[in-house]
Protein backbone atom coordinates (compact mmCIF):
# COMPACT_ATOMS: atom_id res chain seq x y z
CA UNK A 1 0.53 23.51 -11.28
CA UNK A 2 -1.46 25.19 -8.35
CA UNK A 3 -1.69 24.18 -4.89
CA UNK A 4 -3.58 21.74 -4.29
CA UNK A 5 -4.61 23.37 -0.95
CA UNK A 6 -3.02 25.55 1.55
CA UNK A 7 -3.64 25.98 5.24
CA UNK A 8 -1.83 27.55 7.87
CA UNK A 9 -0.34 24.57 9.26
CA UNK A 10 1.63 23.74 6.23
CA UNK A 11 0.82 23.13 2.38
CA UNK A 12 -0.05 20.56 0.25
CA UNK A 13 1.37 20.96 -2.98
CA UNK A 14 2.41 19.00 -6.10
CA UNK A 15 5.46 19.35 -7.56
CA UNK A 16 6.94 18.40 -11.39
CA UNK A 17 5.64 16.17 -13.14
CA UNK A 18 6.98 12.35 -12.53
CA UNK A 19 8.69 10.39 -14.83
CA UNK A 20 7.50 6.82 -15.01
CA UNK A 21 10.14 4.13 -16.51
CA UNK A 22 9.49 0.61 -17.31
CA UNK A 23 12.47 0.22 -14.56
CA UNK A 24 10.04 1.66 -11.64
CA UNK A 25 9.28 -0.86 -9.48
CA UNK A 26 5.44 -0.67 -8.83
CA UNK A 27 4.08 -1.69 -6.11
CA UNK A 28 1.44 -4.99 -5.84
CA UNK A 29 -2.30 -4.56 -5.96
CA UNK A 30 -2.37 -5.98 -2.79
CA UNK A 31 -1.43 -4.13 0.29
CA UNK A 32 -2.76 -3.93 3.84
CA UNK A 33 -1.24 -2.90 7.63
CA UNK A 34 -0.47 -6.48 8.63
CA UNK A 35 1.07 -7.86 5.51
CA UNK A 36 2.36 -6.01 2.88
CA UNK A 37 3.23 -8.81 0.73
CA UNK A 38 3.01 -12.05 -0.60
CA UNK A 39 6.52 -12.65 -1.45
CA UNK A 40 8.28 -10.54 1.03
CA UNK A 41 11.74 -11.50 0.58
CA UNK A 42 11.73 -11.67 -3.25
CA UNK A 43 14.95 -9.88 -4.35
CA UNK A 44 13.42 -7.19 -7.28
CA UNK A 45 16.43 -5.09 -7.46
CA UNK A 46 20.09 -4.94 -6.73
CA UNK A 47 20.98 -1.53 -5.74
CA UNK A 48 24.77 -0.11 -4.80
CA UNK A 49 22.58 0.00 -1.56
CA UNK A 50 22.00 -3.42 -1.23
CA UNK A 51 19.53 -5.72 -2.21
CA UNK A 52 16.41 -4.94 -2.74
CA UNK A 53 13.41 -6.97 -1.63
CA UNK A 54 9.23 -6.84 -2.16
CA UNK A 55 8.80 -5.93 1.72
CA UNK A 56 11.39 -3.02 1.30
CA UNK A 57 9.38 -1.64 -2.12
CA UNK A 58 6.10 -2.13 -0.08
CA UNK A 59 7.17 -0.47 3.17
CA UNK A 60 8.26 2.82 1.32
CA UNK A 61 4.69 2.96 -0.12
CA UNK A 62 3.47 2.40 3.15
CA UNK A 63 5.39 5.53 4.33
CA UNK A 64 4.24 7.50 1.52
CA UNK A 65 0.62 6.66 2.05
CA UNK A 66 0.36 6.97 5.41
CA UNK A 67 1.35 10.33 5.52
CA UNK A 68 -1.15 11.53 3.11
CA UNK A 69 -3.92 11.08 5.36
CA UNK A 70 -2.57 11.36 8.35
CA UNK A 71 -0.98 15.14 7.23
CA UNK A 72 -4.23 16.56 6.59
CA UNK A 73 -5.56 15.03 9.91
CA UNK A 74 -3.00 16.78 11.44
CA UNK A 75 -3.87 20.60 10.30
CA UNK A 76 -7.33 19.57 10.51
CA UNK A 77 -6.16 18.82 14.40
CA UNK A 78 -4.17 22.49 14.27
CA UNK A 79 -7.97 24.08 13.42
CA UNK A 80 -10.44 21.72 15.09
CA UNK A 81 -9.06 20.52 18.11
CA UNK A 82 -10.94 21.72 21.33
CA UNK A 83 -7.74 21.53 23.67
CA UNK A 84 -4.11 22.24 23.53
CA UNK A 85 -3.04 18.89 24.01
CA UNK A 86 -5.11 17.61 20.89
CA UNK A 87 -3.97 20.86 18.80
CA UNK A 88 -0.57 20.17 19.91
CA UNK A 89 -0.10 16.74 18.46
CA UNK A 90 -1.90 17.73 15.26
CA UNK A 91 1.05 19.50 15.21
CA UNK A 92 3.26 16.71 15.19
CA UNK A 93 1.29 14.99 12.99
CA UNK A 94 1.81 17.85 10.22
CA UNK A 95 5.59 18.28 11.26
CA UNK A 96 6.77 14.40 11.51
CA UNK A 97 4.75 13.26 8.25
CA UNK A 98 5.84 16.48 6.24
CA UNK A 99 9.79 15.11 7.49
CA UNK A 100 8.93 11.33 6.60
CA UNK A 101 7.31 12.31 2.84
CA UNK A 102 10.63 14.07 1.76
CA UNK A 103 12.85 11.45 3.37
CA UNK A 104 10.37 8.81 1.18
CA UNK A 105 10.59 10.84 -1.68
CA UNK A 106 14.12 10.52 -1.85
CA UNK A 107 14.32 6.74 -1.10
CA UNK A 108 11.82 5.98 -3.58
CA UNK A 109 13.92 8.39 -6.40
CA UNK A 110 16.90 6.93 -5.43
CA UNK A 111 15.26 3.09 -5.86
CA UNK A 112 13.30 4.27 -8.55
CA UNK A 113 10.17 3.04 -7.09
CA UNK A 114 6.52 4.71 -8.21
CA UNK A 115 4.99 6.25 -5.51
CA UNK A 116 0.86 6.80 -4.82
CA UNK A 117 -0.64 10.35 -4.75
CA UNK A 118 -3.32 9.24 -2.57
CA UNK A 119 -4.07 7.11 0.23
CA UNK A 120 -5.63 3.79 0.04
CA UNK A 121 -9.56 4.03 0.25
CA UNK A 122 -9.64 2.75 4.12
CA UNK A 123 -7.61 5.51 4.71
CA UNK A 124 -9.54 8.02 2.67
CA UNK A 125 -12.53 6.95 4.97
CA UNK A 126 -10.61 7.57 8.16
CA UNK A 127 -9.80 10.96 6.79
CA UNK A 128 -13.66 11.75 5.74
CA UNK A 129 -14.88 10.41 9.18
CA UNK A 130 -12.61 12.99 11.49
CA UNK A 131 -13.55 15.64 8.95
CA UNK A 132 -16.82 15.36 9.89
CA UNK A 133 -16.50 14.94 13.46
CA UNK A 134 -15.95 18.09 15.77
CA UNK A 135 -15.83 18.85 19.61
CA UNK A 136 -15.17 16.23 21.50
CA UNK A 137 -15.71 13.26 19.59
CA UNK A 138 -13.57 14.49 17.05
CA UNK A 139 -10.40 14.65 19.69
CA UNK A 140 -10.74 11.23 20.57
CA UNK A 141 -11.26 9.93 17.41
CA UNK A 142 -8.56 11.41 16.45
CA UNK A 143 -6.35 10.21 19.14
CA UNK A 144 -7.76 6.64 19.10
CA UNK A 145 -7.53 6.07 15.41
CA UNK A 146 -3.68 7.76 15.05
CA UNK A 147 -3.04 5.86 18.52
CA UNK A 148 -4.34 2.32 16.39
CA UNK A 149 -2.93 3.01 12.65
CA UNK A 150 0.23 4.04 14.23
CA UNK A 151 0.73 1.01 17.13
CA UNK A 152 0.02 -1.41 14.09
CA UNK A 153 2.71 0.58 11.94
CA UNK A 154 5.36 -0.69 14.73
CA UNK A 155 5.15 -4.11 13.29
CA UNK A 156 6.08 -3.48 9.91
CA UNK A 157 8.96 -1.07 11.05
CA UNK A 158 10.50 -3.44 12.79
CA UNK A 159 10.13 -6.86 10.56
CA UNK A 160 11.69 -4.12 7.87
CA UNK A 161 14.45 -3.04 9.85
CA UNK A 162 15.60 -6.11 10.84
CA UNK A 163 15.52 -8.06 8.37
CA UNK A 164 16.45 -5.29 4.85
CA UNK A 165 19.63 -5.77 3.51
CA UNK A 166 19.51 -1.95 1.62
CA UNK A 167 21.02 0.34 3.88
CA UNK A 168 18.74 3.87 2.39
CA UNK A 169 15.71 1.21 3.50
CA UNK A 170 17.02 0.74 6.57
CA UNK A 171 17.68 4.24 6.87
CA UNK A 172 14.05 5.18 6.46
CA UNK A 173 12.82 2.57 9.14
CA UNK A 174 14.86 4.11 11.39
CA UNK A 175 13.26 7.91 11.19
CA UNK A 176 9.65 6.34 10.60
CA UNK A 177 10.16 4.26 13.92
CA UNK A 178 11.31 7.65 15.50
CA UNK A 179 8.23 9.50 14.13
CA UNK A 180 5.77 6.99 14.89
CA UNK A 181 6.91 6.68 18.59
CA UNK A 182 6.50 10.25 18.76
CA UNK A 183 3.36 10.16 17.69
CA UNK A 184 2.15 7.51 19.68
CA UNK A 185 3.68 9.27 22.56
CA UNK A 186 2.05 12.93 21.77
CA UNK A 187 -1.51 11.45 21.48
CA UNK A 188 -1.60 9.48 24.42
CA UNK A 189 -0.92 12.75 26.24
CA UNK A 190 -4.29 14.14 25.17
CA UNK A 191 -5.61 11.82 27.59
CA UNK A 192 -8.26 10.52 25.17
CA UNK A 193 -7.22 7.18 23.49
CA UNK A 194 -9.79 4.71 23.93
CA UNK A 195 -7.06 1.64 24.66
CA UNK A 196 -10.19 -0.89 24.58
CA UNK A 197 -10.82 0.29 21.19
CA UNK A 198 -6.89 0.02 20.05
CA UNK A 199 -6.35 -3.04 21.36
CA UNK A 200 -9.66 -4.40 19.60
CA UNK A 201 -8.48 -2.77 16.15
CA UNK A 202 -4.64 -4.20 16.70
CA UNK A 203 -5.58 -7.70 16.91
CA UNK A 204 -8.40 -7.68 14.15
CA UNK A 205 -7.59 -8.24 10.87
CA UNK A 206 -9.43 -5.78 8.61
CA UNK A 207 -12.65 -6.69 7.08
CA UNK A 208 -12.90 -4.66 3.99
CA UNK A 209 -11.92 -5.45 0.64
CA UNK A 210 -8.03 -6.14 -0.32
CA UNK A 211 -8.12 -2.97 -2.76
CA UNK A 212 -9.23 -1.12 -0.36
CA UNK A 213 -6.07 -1.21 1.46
CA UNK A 214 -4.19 -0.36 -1.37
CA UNK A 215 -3.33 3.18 -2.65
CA UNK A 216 -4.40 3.79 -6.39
CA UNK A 217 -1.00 4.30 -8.51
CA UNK A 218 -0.41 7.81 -9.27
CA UNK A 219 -0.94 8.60 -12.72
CA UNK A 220 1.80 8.48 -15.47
CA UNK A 221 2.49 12.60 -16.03
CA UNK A 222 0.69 13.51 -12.70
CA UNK A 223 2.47 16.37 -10.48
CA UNK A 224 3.77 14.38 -7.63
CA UNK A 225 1.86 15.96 -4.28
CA UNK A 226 4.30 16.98 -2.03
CA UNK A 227 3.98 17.52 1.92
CA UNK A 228 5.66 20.73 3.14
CA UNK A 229 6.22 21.90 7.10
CA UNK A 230 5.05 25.19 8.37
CA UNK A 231 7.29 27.64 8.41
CA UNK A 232 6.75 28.56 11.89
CA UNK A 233 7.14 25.10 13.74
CA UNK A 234 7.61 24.45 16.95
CA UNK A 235 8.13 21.19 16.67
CA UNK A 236 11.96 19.59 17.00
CA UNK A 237 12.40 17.32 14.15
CA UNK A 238 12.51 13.39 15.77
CA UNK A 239 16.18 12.55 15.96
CA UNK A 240 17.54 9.77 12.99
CA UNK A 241 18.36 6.63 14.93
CA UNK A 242 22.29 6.12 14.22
């Protein structure tokens, strides 16, 4: 297969094409930020790695699909961005999601759960909306919406981690909690978060449709997309929590 694009910050590419077993545990239809399931400790699989449970499945989807929109936002930060600051954690952005996608890649093998090629439609939308912004308006936004989708991520993380009983799971929580506090910390030094507008988006439930906030399946034979680092980062990778 060909890229599927390729930008200076890093490339998105898709790799061989995924096997898909009756065994794979697919995700629900349903699944948002604040609850990713409706059955969360349901055991579905009993792993050497310990039990596995629908909250576990659903959080490494969660992983998976939030870095493929925030990636992109990041190199679009890398080109757009009108200060270092906001360049610098489009940086992050690429370098932390690019570490999380291979770390989720290998949980989700290893589990044999399917993952998305795509984000979920709301997250599409906040992907088209910063496209289209530039100058100024597009570094805050950009701050203020990875500052929100990030701060709401922290929940998740840490009902997961405390309460998963599969130790690659728990494994995962730990670097995504690392990654996300990095990125909360790197956009809050551009200066530009609009906190009234977090804290308004944090303690709203969504009003869009439940499918919306649910990344389409990838499709049976697709090339699985793949999020790779630049080779010239400056970025230290966020330390695993041990």
């Amino acid at each position: 297969m060909v890229l599927v694009s390729q930008k200076a910050a890093g490339t998105l590419v898709v790799g061989g094409a995924l096997s898909f077993t009756l065994s794979s545990l697919l995700y629900p239809s349903m699944l948002g930020v604040q609850k990713v399931s409706s059955a969360p400790s349901r055991v579905i699989a009993a792993p050497a790695t310990g039990t596995l449970t629908e909250a576990d499945r659903d959080f490494v989807v969660q992983v998976r699909a939030a870095g493929l929109w925030e990636y992109p936002v990041g190199q679009t930060a890398l080109k757009k961005g009108t200060t270092k600051a906001v360049r610098s954690a489009g940086e992050h952005l690429v370098d932390g999601d690019a570490a999380l996608d291979a770390a989720c890649r290998n949980v989700a093998n290893q589990l044999g759960i399917a993952l998305p090629n795509q984000p979920s439609p709301q997250q599409q939308s906040l992907e088209s909306r910063l496209n289209a912004e530039s100058g100024k308006q597009f570094d805050t936004d950009l701050a203020t919406t990875v500052r929100t989708t990030n701060g709401q991520f922290l929940t998740t993380i840490a009902s997961v981690r405390t309460t998963t009983r599969n130790s690659l799971v728990r494994a995962l929580a730990d670097q995504v909690n690392n990654t996300v506090l990095d990125h909360i910390s790197v956009v809050e030094k551009t200066g530009l978060v609009d906190f009234g507008q977090v804290l308004v988006q944090e303690t709203t439930s969504p009003n869009v449709p439940a499918q919306n906030l649910t990344p389409p399946p990838a499709v049976a034979g697709q090339p699985q997309v793949v999020l790779t680092p630049p080779a010239n980062s400056t970025v230290s990778p966020s330390p695993a929590a041990g």
